[in-house]
PDB file of N, CA and C in Angstrom:
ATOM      1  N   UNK A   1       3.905  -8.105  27.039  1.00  0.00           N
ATOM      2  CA  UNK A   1       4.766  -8.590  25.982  1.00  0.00           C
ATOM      3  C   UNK A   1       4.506  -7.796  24.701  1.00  0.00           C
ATOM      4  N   UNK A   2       5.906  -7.491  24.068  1.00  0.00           N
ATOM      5  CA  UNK A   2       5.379  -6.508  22.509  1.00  0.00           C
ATOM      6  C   UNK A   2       5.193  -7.526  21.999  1.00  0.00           C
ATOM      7  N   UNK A   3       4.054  -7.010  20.751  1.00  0.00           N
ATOM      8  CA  UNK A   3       4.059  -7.842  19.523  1.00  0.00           C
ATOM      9  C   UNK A   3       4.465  -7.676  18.387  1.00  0.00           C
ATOM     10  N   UNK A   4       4.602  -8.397  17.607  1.00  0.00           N
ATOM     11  CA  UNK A   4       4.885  -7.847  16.112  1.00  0.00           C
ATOM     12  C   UNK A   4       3.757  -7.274  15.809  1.00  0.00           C
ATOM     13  N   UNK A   5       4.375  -5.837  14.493  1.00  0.00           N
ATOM     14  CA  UNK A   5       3.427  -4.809  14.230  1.00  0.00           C
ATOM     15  C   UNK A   5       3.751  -5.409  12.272  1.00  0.00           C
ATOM     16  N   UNK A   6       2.962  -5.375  11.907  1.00  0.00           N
ATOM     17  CA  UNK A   6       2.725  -5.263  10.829  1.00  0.00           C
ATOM     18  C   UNK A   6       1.327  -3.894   9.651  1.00  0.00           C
ATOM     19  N   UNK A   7       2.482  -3.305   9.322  1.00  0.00           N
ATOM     20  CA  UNK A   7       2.257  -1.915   8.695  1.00  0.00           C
ATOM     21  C   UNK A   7       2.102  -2.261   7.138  1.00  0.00           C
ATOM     22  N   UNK A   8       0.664  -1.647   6.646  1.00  0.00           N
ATOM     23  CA  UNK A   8       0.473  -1.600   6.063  1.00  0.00           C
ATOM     24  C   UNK A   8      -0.817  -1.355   5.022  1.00  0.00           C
ATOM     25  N   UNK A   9      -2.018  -1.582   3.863  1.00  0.00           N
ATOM     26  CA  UNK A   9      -2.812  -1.028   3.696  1.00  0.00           C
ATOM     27  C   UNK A   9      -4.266  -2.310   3.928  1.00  0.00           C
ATOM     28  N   UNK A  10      -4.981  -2.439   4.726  1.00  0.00           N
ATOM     29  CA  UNK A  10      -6.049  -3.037   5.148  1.00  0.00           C
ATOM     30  C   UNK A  10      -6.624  -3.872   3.801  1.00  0.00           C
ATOM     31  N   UNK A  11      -6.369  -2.662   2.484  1.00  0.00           N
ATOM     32  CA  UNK A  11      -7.005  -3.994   1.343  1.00  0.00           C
ATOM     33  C   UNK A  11      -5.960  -4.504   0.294  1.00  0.00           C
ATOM     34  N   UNK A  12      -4.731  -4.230   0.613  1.00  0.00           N
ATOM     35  CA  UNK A  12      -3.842  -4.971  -0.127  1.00  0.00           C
ATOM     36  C   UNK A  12      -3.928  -6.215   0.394  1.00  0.00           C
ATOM     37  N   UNK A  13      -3.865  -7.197  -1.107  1.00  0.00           N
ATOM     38  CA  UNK A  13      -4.346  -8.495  -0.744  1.00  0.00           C
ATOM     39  C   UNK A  13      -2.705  -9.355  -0.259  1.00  0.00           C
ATOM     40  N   UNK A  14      -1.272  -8.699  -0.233  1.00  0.00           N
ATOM     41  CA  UNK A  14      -0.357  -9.174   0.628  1.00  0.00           C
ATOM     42  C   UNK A  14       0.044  -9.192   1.736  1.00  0.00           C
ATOM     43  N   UNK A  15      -1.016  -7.433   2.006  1.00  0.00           N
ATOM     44  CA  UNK A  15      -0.987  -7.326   3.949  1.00  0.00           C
ATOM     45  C   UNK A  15      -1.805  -8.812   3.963  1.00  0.00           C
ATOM     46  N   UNK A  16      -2.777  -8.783   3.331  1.00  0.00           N
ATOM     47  CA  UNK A  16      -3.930  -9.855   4.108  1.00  0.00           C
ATOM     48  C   UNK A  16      -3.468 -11.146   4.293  1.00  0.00           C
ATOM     49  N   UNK A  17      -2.667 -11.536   3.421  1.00  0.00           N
ATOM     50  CA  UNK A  17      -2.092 -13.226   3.312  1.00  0.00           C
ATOM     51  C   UNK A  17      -0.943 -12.966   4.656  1.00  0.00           C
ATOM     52  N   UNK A  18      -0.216 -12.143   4.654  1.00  0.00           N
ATOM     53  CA  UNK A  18       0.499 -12.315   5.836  1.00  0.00           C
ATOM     54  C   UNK A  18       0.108 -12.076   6.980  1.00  0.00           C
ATOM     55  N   UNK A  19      -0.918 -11.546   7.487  1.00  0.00           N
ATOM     56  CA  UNK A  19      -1.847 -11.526   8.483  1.00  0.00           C
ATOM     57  C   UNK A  19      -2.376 -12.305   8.601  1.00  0.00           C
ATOM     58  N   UNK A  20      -3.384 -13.758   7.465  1.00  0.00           N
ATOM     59  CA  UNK A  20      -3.438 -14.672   7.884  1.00  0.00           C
ATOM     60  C   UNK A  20      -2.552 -15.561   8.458  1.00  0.00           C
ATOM     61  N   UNK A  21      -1.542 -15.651   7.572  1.00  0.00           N
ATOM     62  CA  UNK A  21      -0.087 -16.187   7.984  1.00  0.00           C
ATOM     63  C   UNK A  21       0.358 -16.341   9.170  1.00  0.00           C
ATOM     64  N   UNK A  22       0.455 -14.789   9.929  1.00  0.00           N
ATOM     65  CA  UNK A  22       0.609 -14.979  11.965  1.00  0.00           C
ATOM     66  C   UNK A  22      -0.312 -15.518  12.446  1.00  0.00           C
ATOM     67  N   UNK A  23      -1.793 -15.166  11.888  1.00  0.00           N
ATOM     68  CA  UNK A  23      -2.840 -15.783  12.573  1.00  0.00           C
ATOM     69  C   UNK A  23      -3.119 -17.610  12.598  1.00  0.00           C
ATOM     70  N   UNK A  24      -2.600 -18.103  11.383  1.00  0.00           N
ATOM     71  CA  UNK A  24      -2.474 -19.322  11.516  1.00  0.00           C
ATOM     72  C   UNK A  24      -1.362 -20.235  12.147  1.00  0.00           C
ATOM     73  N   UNK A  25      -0.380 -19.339  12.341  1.00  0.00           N
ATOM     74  CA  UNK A  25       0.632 -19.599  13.273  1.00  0.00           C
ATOM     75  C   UNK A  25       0.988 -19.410  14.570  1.00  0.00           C
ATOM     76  N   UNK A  26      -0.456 -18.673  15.028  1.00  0.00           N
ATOM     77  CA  UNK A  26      -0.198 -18.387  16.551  1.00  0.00           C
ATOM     78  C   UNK A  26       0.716 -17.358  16.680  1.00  0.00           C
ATOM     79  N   UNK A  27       1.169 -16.591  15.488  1.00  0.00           N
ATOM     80  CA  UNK A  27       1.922 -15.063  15.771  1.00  0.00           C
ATOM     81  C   UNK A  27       1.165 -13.755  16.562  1.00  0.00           C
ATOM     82  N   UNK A  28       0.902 -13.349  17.578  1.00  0.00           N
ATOM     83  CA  UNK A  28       0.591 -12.596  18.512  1.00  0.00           C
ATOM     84  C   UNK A  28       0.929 -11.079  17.640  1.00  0.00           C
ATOM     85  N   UNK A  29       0.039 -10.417  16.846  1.00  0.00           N
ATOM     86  CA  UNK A  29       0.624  -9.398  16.156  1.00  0.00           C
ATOM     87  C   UNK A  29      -0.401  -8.046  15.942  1.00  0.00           C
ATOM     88  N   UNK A  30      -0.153  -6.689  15.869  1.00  0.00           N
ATOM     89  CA  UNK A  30      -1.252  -5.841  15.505  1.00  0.00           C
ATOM     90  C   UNK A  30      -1.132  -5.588  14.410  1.00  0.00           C
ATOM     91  N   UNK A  31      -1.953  -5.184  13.684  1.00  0.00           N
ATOM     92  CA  UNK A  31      -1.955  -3.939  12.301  1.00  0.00           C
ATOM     93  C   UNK A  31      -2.076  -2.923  12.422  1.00  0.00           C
ATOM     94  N   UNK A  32      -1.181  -1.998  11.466  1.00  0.00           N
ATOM     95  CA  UNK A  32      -1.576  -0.611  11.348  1.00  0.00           C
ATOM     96  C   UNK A  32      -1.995  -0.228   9.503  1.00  0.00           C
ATOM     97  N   UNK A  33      -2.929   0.525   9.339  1.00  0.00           N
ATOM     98  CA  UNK A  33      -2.949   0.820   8.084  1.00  0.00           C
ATOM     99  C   UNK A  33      -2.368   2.148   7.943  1.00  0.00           C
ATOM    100  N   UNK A  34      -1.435   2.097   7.046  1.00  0.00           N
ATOM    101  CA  UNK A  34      -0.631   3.165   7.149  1.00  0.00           C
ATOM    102  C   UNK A  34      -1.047   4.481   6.477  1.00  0.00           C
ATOM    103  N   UNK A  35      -2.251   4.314   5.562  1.00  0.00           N
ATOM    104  CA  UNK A  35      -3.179   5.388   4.959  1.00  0.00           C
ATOM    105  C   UNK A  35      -4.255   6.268   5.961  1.00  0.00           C
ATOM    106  N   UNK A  36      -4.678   4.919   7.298  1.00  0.00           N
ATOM    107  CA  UNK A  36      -5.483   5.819   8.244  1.00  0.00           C
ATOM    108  C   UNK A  36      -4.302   6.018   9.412  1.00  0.00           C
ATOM    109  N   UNK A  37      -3.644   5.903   9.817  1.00  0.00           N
ATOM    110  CA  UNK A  37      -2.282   6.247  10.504  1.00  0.00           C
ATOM    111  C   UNK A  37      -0.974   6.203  10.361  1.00  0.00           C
ATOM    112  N   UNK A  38      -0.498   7.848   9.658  1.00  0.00           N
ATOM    113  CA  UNK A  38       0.945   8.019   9.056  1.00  0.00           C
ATOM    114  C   UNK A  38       1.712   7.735   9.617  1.00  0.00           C
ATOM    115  N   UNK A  39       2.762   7.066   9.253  1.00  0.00           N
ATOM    116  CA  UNK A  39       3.635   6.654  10.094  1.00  0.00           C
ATOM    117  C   UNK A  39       4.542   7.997  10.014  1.00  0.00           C
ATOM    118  N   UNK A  40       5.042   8.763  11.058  1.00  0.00           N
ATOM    119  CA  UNK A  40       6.182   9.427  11.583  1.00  0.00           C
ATOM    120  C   UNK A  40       7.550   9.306  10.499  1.00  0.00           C
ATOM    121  N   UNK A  41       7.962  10.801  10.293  1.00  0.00           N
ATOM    122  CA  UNK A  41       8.727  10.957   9.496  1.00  0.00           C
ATOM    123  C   UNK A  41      10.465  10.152  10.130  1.00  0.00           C
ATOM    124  N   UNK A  42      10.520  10.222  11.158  1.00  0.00           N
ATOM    125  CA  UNK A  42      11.790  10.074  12.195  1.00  0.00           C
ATOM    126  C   UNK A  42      11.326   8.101  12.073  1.00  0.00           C
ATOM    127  N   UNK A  43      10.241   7.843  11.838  1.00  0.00           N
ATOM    128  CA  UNK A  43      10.682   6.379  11.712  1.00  0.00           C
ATOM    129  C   UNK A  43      10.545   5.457  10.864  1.00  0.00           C
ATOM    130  N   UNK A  44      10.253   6.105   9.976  1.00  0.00           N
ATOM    131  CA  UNK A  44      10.273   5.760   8.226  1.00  0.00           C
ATOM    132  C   UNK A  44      12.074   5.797   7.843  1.00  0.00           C
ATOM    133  N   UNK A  45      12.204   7.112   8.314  1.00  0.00           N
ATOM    134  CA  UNK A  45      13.861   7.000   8.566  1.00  0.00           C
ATOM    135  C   UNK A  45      14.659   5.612   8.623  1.00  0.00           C
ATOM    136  N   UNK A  46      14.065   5.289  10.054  1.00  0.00           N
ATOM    137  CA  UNK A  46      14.493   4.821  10.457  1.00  0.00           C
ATOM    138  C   UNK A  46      14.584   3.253   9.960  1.00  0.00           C
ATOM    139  N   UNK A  47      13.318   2.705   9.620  1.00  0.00           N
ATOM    140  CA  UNK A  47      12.868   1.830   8.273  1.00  0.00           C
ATOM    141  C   UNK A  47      13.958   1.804   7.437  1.00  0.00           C
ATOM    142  N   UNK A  48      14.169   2.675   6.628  1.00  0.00           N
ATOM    143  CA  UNK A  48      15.231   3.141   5.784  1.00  0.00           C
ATOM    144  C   UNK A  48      16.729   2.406   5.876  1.00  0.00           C
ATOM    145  N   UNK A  49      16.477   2.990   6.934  1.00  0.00           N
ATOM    146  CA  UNK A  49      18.551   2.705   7.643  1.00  0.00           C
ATOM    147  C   UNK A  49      18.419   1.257   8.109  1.00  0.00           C
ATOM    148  N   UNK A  50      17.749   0.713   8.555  1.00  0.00           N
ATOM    149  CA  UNK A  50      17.720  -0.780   8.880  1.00  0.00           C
ATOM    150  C   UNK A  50      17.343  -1.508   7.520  1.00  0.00           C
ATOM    151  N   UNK A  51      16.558  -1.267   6.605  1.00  0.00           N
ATOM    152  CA  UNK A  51      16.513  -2.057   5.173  1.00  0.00           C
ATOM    153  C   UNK A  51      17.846  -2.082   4.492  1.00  0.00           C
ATOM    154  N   UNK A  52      18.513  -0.928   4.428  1.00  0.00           N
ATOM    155  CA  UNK A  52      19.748  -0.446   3.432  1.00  0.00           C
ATOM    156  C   UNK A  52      19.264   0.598   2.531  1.00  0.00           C
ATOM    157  N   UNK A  53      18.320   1.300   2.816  1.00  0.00           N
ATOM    158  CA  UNK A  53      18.249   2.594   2.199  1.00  0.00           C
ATOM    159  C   UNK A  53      16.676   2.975   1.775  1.00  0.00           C
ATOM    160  N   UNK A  54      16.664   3.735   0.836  1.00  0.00           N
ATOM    161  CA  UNK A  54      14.943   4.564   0.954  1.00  0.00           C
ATOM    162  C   UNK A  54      14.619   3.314  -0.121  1.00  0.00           C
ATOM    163  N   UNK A  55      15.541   3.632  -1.108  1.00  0.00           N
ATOM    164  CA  UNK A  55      15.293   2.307  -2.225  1.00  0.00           C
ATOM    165  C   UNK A  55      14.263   0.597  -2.212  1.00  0.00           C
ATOM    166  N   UNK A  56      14.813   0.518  -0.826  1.00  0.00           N
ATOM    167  CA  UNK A  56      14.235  -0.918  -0.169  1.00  0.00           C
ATOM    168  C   UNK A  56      12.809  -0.792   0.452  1.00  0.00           C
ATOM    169  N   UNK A  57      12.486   0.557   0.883  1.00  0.00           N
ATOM    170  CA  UNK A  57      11.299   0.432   1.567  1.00  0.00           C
ATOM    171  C   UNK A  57      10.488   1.149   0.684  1.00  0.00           C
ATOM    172  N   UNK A  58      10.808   1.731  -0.652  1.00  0.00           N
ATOM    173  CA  UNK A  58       9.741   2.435  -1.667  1.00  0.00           C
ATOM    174  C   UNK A  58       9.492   1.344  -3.002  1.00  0.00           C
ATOM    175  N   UNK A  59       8.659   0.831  -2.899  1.00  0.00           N
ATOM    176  CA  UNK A  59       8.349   0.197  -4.396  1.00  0.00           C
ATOM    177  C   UNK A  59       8.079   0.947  -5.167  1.00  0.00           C
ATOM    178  N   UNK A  60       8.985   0.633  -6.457  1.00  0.00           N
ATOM    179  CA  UNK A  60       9.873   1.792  -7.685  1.00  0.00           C
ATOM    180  C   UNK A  60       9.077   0.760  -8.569  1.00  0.00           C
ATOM    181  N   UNK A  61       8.628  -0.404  -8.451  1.00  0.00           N
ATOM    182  CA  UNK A  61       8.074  -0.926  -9.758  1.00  0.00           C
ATOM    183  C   UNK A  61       6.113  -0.682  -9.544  1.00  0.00           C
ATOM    184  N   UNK A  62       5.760  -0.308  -8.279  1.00  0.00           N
ATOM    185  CA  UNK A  62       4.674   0.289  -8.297  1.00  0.00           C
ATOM    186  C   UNK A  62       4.109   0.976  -9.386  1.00  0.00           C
ATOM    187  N   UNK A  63       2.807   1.101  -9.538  1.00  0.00           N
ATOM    188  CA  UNK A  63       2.133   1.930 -10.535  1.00  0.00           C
ATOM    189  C   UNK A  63       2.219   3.001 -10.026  1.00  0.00           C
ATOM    190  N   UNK A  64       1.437   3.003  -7.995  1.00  0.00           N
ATOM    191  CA  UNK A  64       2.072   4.499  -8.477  1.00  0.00           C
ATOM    192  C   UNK A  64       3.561   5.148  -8.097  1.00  0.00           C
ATOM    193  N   UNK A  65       4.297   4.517  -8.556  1.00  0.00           N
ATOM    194  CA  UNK A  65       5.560   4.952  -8.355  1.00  0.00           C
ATOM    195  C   UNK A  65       6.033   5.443 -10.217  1.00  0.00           C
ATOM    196  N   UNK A  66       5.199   4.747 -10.708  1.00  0.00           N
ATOM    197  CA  UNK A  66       5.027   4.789 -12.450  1.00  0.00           C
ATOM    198  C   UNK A  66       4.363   6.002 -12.815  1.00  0.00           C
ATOM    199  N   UNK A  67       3.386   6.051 -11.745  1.00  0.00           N
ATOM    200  CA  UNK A  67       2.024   7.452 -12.525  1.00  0.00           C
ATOM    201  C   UNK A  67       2.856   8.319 -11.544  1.00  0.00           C
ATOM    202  N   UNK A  68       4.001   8.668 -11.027  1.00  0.00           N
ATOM    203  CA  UNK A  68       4.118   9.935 -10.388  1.00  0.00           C
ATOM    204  C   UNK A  68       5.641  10.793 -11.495  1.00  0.00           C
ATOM    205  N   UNK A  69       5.085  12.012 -10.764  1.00  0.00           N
ATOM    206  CA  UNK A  69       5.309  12.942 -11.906  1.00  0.00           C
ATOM    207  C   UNK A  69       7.343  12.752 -11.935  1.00  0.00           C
ATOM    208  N   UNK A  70       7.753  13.088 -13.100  1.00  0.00           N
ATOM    209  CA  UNK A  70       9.135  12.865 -13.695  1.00  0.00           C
ATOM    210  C   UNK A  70       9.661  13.815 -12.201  1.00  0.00           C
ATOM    211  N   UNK A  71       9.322  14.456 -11.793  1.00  0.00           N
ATOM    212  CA  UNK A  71      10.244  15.535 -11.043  1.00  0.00           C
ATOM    213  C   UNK A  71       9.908  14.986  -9.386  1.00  0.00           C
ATOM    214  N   UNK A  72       9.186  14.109  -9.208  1.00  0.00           N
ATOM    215  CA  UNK A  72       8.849  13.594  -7.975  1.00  0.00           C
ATOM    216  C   UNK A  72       9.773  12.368  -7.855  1.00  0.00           C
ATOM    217  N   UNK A  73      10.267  11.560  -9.015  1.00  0.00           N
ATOM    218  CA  UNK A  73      11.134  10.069  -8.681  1.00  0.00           C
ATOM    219  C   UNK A  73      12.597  10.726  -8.363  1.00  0.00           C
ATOM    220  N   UNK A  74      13.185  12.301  -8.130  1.00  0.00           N
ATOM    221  CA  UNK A  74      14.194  12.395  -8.056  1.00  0.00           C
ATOM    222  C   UNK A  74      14.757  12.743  -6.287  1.00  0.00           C
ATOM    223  N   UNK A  75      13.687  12.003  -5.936  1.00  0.00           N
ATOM    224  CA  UNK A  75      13.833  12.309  -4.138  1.00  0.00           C
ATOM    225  C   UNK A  75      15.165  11.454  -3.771  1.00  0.00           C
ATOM    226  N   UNK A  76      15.858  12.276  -2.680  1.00  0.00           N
ATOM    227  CA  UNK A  76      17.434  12.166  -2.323  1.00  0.00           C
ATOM    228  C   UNK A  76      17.762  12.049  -1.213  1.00  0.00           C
ATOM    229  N   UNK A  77      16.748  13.489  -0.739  1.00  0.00           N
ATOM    230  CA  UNK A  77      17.160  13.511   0.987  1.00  0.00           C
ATOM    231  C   UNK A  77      16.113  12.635   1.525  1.00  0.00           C
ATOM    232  N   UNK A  78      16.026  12.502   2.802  1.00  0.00           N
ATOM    233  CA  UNK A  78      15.586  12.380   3.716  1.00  0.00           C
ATOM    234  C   UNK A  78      14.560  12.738   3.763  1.00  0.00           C
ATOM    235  N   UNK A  79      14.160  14.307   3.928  1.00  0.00           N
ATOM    236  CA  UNK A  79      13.286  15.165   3.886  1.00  0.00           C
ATOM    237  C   UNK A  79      12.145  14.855   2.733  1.00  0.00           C
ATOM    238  N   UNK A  80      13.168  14.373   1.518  1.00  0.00           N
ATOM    239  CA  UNK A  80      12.280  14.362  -0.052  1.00  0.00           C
ATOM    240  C   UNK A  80      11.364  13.363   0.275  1.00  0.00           C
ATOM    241  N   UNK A  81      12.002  12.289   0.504  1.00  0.00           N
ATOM    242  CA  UNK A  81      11.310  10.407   0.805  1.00  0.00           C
ATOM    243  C   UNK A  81      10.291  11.133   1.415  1.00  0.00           C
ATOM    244  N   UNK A  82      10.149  11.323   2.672  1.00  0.00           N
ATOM    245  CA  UNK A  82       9.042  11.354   3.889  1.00  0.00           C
ATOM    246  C   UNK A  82       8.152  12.396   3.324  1.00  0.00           C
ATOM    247  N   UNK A  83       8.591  13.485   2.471  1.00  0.00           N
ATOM    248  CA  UNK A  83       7.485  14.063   1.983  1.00  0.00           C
ATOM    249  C   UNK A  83       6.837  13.108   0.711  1.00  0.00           C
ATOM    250  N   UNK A  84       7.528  12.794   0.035  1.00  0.00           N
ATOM    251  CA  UNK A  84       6.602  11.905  -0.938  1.00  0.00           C
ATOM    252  C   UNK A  84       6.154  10.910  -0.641  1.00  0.00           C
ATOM    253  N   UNK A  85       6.116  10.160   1.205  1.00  0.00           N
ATOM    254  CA  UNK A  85       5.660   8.901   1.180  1.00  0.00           C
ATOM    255  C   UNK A  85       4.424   9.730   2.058  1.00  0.00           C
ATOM    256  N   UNK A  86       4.494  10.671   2.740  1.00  0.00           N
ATOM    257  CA  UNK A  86       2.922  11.443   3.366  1.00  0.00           C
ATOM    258  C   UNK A  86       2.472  11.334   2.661  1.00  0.00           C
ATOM    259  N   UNK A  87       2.262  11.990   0.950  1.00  0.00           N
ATOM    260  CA  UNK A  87       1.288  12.154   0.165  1.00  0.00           C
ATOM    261  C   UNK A  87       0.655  10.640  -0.762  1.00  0.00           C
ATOM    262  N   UNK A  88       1.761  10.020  -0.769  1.00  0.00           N
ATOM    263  CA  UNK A  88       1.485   8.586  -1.748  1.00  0.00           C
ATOM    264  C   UNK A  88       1.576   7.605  -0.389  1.00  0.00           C
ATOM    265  N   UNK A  89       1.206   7.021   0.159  1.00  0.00           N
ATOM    266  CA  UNK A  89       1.701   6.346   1.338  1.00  0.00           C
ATOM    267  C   UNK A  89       1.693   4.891   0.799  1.00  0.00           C
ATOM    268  N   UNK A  90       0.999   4.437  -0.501  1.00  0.00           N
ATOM    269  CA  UNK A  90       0.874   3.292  -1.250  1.00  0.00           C
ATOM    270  C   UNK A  90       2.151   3.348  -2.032  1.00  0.00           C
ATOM    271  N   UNK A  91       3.366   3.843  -1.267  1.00  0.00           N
ATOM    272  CA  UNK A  91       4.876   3.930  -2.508  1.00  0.00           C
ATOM    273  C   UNK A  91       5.848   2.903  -1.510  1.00  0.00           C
ATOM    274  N   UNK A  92       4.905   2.660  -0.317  1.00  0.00           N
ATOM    275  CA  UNK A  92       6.019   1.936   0.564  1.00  0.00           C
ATOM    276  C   UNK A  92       5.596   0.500   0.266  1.00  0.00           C
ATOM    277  N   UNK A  93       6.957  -0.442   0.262  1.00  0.00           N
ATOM    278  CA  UNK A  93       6.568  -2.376   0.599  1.00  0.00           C
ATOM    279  C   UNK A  93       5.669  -2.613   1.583  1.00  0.00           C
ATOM    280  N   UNK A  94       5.143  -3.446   0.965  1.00  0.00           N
ATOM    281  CA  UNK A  94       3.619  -3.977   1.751  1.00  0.00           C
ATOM    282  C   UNK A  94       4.260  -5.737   1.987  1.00  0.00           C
ATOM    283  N   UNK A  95       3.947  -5.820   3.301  1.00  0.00           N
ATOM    284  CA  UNK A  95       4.045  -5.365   4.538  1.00  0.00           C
ATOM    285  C   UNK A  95       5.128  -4.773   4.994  1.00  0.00           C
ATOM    286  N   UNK A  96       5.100  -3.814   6.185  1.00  0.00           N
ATOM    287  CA  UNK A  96       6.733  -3.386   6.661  1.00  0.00           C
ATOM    288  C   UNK A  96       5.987  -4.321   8.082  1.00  0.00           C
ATOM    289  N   UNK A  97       7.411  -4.894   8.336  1.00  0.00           N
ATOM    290  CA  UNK A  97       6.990  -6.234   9.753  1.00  0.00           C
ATOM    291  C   UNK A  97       8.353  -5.963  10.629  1.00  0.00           C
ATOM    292  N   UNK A  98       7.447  -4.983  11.756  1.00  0.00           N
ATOM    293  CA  UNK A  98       8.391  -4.456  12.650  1.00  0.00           C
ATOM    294  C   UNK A  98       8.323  -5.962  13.933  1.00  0.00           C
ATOM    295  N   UNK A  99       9.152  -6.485  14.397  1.00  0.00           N
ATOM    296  CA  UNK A  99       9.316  -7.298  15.232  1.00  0.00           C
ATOM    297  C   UNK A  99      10.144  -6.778  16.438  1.00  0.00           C
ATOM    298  N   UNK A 100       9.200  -7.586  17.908  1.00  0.00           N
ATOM    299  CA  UNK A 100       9.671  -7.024  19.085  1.00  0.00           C
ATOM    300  C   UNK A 100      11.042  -6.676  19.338  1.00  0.00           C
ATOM    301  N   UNK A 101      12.317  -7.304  19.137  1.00  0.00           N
ATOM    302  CA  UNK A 101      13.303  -7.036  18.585  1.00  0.00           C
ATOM    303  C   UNK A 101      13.924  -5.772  17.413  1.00  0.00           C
ATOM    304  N   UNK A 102      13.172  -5.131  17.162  1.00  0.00           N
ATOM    305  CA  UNK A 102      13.314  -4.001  16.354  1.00  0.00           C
ATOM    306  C   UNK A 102      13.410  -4.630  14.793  1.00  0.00           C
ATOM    307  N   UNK A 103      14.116  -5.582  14.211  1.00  0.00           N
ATOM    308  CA  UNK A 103      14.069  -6.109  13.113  1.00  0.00           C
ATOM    309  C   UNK A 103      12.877  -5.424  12.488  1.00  0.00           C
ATOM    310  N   UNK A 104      13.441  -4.837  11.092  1.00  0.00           N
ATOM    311  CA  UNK A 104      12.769  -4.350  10.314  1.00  0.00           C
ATOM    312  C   UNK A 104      12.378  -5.250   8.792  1.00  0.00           C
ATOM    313  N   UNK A 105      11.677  -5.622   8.317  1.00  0.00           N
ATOM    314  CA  UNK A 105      11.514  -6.272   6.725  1.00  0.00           C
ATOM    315  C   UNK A 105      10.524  -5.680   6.200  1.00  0.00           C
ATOM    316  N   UNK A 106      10.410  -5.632   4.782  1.00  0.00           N
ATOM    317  CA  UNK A 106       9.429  -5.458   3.595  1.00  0.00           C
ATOM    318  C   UNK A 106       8.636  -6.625   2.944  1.00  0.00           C
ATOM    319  N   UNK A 107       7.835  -6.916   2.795  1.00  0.00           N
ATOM    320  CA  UNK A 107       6.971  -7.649   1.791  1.00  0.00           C
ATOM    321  C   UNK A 107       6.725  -9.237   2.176  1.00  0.00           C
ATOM    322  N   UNK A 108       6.322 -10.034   1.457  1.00  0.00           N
ATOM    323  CA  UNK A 108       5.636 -11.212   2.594  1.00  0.00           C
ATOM    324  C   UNK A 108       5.965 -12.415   1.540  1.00  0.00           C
ATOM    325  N   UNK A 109       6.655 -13.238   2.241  1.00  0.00           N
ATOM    326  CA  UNK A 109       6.839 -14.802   1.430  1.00  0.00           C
ATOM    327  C   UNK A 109       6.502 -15.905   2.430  1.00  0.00           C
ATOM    328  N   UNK A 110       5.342 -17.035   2.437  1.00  0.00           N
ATOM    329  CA  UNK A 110       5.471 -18.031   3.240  1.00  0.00           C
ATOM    330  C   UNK A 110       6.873 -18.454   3.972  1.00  0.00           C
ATOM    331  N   UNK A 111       7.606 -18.820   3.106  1.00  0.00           N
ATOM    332  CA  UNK A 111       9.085 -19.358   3.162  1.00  0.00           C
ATOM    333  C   UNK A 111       9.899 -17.930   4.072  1.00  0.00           C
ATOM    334  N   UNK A 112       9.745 -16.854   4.069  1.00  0.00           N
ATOM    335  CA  UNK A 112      10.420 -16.363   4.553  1.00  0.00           C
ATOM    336  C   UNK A 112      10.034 -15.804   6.112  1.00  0.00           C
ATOM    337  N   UNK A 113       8.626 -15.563   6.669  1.00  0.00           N
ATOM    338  CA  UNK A 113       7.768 -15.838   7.159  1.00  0.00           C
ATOM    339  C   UNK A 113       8.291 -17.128   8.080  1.00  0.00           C
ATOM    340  N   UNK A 114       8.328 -18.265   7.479  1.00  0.00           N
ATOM    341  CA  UNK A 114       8.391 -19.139   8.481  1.00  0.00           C
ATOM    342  C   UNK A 114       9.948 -19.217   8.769  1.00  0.00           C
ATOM    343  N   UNK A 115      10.809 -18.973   8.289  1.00  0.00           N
ATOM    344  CA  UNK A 115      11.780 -18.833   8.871  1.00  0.00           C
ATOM    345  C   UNK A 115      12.227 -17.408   9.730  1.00  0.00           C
ATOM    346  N   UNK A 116      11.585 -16.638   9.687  1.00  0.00           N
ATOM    347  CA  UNK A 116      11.607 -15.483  10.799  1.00  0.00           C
ATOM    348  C   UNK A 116      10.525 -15.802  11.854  1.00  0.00           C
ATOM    349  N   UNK A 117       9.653 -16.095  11.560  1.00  0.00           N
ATOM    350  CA  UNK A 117       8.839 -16.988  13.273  1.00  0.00           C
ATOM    351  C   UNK A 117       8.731 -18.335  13.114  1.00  0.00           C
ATOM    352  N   UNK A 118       9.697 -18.780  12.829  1.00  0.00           N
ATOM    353  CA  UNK A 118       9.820 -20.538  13.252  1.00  0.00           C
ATOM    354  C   UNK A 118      10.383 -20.902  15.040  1.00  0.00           C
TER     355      UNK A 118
END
């Protein structure tokens, strides 16, 4: 049976609450930290196109989306995103919660949480 994958950084304290979250719910799920294993340019993409765009899966109110340089926030293509999320990999929503079903989401709310594994 797949499980839900939940992607993201081992000491962000919102991966951690939603990881308790499956775990107290009997959600059957792995982690990946996405700083010790990059996620693939072809499925960050793909992230992308199932959120509604690069916009949704890059946090723009991040610091470091704040401390990066004026000529780096003007990424467009495809190509641009995936190179600036290799090098900053802390620019993506914490958690990305890939579910066996392919369903893609960003970021972690009790309330929303329990209505996607209720």
């Amino acid at each position: 049976m797949k499980h839900t994958t939940l992607y993201g950084l081992a000491k962000c304290s919102t991966c951690v609450k939603a990881r308790q979250w499956l775990a107290d719910h009997g959600v059957a799920h792995e982690f990946v930290d996405y700083r010790d294993h990059p996620v693939p340019a072809a499925t960050l993409k793909s992230w992308a196109g199932k959120l509604g765009g690069w916009e949704k899966l890059v946090n723009r109110a991040s610091m470091t989306w704040r401390n990066l340089p004026e000529d780096r926030k003007t990424a467009s293509t495809d190509a641009q995103w995936t190179q600036l999320i290799a090098e900053y990999p802390a620019l993506v929503r914490r958690p990305v919660t890939v579910t066996p079903d392919g369903e893609v989401s960003v970021g972690f709310t009790e309330k929303r949480y329990g209505e996607r594994f209720a």
